[in-house]
C-alpha atoms as a PDB file:
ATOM      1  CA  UNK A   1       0.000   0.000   0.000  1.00  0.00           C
ATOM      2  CA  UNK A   2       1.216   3.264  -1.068  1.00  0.00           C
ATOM      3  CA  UNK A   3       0.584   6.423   0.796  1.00  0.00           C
ATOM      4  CA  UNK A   4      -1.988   7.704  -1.957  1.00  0.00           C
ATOM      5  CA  UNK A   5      -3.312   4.505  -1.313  1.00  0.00           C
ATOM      6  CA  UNK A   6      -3.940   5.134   2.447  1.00  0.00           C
ATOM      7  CA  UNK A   7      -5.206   8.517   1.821  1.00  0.00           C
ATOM      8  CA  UNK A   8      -7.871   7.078  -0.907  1.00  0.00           C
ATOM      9  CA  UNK A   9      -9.221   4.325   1.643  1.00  0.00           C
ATOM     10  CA  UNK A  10      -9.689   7.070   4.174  1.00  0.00           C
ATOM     11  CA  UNK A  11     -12.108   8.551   1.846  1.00  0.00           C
ATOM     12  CA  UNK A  12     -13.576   5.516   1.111  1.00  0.00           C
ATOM     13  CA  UNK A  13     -13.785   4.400   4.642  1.00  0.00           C
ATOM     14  CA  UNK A  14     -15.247   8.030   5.802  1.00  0.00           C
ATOM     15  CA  UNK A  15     -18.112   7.500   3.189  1.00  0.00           C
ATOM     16  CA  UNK A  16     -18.801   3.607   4.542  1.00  0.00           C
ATOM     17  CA  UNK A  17     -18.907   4.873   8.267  1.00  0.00           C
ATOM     18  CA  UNK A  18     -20.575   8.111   8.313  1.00  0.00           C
ATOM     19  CA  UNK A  19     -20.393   8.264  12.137  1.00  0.00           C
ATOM     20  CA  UNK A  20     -16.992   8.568  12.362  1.00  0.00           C
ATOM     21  CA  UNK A  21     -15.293  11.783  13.006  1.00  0.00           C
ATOM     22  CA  UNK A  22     -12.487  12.820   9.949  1.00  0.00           C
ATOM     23  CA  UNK A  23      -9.583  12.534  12.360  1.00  0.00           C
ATOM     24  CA  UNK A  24     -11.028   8.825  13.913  1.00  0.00           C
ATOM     25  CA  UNK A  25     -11.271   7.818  10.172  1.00  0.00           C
ATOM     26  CA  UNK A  26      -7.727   8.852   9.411  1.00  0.00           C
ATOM     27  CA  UNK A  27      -6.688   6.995  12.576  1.00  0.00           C
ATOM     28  CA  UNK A  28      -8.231   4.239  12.192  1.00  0.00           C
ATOM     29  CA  UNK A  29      -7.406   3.078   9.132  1.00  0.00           C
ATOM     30  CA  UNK A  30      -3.692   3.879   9.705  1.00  0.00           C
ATOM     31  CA  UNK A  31      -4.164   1.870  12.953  1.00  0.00           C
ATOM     32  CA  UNK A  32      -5.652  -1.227  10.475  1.00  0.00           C
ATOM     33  CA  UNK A  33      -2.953  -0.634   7.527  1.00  0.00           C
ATOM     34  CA  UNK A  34       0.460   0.923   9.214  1.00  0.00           C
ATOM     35  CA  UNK A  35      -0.078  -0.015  13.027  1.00  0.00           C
ATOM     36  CA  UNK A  36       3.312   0.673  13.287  1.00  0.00           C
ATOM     37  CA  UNK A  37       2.851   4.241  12.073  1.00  0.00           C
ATOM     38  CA  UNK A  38      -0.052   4.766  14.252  1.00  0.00           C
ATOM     39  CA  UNK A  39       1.915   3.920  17.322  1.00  0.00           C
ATOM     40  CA  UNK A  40       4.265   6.815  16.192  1.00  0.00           C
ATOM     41  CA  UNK A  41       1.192   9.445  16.606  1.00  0.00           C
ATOM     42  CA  UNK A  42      -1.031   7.912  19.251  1.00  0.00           C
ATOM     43  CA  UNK A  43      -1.120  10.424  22.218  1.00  0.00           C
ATOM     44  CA  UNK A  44       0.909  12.618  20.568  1.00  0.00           C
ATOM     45  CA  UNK A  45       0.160  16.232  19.256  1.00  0.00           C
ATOM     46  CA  UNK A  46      -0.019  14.653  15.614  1.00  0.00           C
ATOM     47  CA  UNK A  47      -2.568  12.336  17.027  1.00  0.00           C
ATOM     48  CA  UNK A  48      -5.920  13.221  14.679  1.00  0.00           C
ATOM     49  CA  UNK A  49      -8.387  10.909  16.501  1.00  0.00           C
ATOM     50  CA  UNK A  50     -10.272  13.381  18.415  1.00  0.00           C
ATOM     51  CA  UNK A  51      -9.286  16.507  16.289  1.00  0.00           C
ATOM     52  CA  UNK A  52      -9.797  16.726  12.450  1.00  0.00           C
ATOM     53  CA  UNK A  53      -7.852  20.311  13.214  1.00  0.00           C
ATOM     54  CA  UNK A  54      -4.703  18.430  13.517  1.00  0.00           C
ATOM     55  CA  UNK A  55      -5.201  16.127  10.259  1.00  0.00           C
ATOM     56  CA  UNK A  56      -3.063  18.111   8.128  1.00  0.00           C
ATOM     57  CA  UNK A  57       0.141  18.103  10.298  1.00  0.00           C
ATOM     58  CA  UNK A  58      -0.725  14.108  10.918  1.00  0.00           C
ATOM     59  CA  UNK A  59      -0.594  13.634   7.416  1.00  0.00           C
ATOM     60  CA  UNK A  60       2.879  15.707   6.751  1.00  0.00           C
ATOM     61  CA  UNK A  61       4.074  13.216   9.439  1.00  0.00           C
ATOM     62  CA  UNK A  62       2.707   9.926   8.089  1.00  0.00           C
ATOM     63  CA  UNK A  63       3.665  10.951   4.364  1.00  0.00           C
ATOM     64  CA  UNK A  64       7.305  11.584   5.429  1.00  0.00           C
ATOM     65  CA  UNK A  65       7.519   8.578   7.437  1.00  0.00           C
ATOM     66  CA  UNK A  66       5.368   6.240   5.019  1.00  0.00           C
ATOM     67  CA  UNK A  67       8.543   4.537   3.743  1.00  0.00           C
ATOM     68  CA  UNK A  68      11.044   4.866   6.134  1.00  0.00           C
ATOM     69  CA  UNK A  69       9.178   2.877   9.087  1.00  0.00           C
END
């Protein structure tokens, strides 16, 4: 899975559970593709789960550590 990959199955996802907030979405997908990504974030400042504010800084981070985790 590439990262434009990821970023298309959030948008898929977010369209299949219409419940869940952006940032949840763009957690939890992470969480079920790169779990070792989302470990990275979790917590954190970058961590968009309970703040869609934060989702472009989360991304920046994931994108630059996509291939390098």
């Amino acid at each position: 899975m590439t990262f434009a990959d990821y970023v298309a199955l959030v948008e898929q996802r977010q369209a299949e559970q219409p419940t869940w907030r952006e940032g949840q979405t763009y957690f939890n997908v992470l969480y079920d593709h790169r779990p070792d990504l989302s470990e990275l974030v979790r917590a954190t400042v970058l961590d968009p789960f309970h703040d869609a504010d934060i989702v472009p800084d989360f991304l920046v981070f994931v994108a630059a550590h996509w291939d390098s985790v």
